[in-house]
C-alpha atoms as a PDB file:
ATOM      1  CA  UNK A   1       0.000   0.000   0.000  1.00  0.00           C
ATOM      2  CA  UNK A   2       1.289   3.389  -0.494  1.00  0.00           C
ATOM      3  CA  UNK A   3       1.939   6.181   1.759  1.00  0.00           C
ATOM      4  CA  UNK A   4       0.469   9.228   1.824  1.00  0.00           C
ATOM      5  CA  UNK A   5       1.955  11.976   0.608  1.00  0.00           C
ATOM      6  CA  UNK A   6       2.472  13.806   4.039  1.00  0.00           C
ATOM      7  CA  UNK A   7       3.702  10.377   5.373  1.00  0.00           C
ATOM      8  CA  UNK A   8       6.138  10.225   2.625  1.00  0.00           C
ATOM      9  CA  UNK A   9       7.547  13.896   3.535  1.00  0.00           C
ATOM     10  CA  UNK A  10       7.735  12.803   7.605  1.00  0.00           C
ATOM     11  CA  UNK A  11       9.740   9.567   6.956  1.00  0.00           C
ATOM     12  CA  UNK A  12      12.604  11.910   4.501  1.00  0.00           C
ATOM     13  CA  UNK A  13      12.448  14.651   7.157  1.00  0.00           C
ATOM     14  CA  UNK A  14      13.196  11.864   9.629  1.00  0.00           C
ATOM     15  CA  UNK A  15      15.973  10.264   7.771  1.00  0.00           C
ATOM     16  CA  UNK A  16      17.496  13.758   7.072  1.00  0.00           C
ATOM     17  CA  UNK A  17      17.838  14.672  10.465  1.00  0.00           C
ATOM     18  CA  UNK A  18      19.053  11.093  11.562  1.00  0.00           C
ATOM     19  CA  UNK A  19      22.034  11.228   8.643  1.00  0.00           C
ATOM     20  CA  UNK A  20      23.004  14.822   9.782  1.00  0.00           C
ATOM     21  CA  UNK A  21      23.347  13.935  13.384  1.00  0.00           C
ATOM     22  CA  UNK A  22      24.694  10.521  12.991  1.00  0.00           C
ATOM     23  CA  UNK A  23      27.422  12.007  10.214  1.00  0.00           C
ATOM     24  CA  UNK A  24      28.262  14.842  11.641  1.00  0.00           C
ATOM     25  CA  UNK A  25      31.526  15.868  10.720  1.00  0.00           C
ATOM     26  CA  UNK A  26      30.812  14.366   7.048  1.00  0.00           C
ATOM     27  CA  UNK A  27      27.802  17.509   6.670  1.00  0.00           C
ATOM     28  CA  UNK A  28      29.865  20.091   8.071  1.00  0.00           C
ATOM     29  CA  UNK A  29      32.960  18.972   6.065  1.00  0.00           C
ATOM     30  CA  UNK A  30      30.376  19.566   2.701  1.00  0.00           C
ATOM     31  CA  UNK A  31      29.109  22.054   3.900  1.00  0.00           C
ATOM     32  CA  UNK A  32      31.849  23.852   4.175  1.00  0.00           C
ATOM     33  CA  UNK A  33      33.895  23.140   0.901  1.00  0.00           C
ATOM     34  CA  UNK A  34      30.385  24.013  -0.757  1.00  0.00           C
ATOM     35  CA  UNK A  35      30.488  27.521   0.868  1.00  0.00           C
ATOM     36  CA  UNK A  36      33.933  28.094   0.002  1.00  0.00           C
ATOM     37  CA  UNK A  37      33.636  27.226  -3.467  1.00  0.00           C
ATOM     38  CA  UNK A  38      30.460  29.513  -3.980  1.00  0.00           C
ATOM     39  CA  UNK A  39      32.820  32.235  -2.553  1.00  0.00           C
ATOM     40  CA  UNK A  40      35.116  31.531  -5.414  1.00  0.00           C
ATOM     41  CA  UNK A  41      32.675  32.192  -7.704  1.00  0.00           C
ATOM     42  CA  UNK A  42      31.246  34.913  -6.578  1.00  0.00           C
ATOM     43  CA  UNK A  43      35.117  36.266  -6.074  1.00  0.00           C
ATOM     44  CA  UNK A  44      35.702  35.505  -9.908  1.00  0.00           C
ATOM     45  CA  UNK A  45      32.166  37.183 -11.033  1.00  0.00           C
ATOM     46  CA  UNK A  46      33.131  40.310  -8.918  1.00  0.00           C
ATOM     47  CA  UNK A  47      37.153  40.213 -10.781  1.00  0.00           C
ATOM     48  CA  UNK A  48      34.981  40.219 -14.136  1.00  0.00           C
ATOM     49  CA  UNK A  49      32.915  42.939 -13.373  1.00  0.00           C
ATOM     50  CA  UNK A  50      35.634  44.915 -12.328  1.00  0.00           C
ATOM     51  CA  UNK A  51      37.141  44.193 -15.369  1.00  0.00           C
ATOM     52  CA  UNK A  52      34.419  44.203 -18.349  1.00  0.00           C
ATOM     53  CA  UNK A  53      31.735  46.047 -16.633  1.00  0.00           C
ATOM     54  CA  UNK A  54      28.444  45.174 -14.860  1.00  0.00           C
ATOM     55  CA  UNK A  55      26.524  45.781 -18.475  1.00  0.00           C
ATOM     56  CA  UNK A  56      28.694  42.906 -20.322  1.00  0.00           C
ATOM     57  CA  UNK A  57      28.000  40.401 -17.993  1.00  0.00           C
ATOM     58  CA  UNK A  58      24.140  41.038 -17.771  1.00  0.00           C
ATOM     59  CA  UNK A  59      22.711  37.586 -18.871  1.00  0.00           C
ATOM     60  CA  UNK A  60      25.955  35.568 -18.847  1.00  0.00           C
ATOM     61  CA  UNK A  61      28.060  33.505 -16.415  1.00  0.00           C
ATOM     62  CA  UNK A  62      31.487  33.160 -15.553  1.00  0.00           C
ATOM     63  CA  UNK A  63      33.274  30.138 -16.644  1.00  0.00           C
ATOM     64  CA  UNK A  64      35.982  28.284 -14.682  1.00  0.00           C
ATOM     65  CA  UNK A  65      38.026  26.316 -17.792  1.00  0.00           C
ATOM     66  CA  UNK A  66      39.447  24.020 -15.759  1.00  0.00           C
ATOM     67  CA  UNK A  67      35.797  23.280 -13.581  1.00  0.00           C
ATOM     68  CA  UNK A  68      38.220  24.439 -10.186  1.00  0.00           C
ATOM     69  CA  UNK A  69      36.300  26.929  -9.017  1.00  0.00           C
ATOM     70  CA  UNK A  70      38.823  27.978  -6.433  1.00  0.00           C
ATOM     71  CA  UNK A  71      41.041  28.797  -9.752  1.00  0.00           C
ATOM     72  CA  UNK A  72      40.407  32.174 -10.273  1.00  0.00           C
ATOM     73  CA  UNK A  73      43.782  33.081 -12.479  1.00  0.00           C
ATOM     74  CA  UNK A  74      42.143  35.528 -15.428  1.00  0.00           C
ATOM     75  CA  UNK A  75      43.536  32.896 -17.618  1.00  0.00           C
ATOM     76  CA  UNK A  76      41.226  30.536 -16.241  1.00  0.00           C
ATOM     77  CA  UNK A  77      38.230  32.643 -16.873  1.00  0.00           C
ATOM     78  CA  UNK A  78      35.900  33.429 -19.543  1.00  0.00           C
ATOM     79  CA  UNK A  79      32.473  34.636 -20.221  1.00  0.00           C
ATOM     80  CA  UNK A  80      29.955  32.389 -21.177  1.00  0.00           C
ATOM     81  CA  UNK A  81      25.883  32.505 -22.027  1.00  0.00           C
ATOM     82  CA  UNK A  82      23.886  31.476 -19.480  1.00  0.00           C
ATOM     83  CA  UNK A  83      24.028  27.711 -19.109  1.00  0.00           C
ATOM     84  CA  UNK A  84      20.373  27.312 -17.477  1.00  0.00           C
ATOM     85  CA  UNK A  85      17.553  29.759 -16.698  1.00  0.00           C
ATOM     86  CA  UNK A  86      15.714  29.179 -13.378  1.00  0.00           C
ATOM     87  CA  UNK A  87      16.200  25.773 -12.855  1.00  0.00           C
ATOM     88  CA  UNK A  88      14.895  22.526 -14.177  1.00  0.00           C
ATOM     89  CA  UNK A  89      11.218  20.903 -15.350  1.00  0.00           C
ATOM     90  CA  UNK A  90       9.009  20.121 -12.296  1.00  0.00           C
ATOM     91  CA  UNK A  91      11.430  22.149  -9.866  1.00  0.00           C
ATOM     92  CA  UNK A  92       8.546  24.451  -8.667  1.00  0.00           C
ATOM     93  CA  UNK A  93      11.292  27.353  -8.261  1.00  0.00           C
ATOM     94  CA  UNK A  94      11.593  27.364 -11.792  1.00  0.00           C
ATOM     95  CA  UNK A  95      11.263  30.274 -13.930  1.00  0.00           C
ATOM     96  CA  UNK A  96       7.644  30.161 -15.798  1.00  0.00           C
ATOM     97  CA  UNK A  97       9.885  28.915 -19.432  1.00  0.00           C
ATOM     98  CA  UNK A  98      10.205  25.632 -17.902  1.00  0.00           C
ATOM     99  CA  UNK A  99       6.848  24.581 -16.800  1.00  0.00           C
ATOM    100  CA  UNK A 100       5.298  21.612 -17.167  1.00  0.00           C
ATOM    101  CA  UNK A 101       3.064  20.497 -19.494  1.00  0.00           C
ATOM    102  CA  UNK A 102      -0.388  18.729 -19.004  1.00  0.00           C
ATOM    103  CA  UNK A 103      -0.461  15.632 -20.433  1.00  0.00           C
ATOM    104  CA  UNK A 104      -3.350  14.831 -23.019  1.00  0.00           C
END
């Protein structure tokens, strides 16, 4: 038989709270390298506005060539188109480009 819906959201609550407290030091280590990597890349976005201009970058990322996002030598930096807008299908963040369709 299959849960509810509101069951189903409990039980993953449940197990997310039981992983974080019984791996402790594993979610703070992520946690962690995550932060410092999206201040990289907000470090690199700030070097290329200072150096192209906000107006340049409107609409467009900053690449990392070598994926290393705590690389931020110029040489390893580029400007690139936007690589997604909003998100994904079904995420319900997602701008309104990407929503789902009804099914016939």
């Amino acid at each position: 038989m299959a849960r509810s819906l509101q069951a189903t959201k409990k039980a993953k609550a449940a197990y997310s709270r039981r992983y974080r407290k019984e791996n402790a030091s594993k979610v703070r280590e992520y946690n962690r390298k995550t932060v410092k990597q999206r201040a990289n890349r907000n470090k690199a976005r700030a070097m290329m506005v200072k150096r192209y201009g906000k107006r340049r970058l409107k609409g467009k990322d900053v690449h990392h060539k070598n994926s290393n996002p705590n690389s931020n030598h110029s040489k390893n930096l580029a400007i690139v188109k936007a690589h997604h807008e909003g998100g994904v299908r079904g995420n319900k963040n997602a701008s309104g480009k990407h929503k789902m369709r009804k099914r016939k």
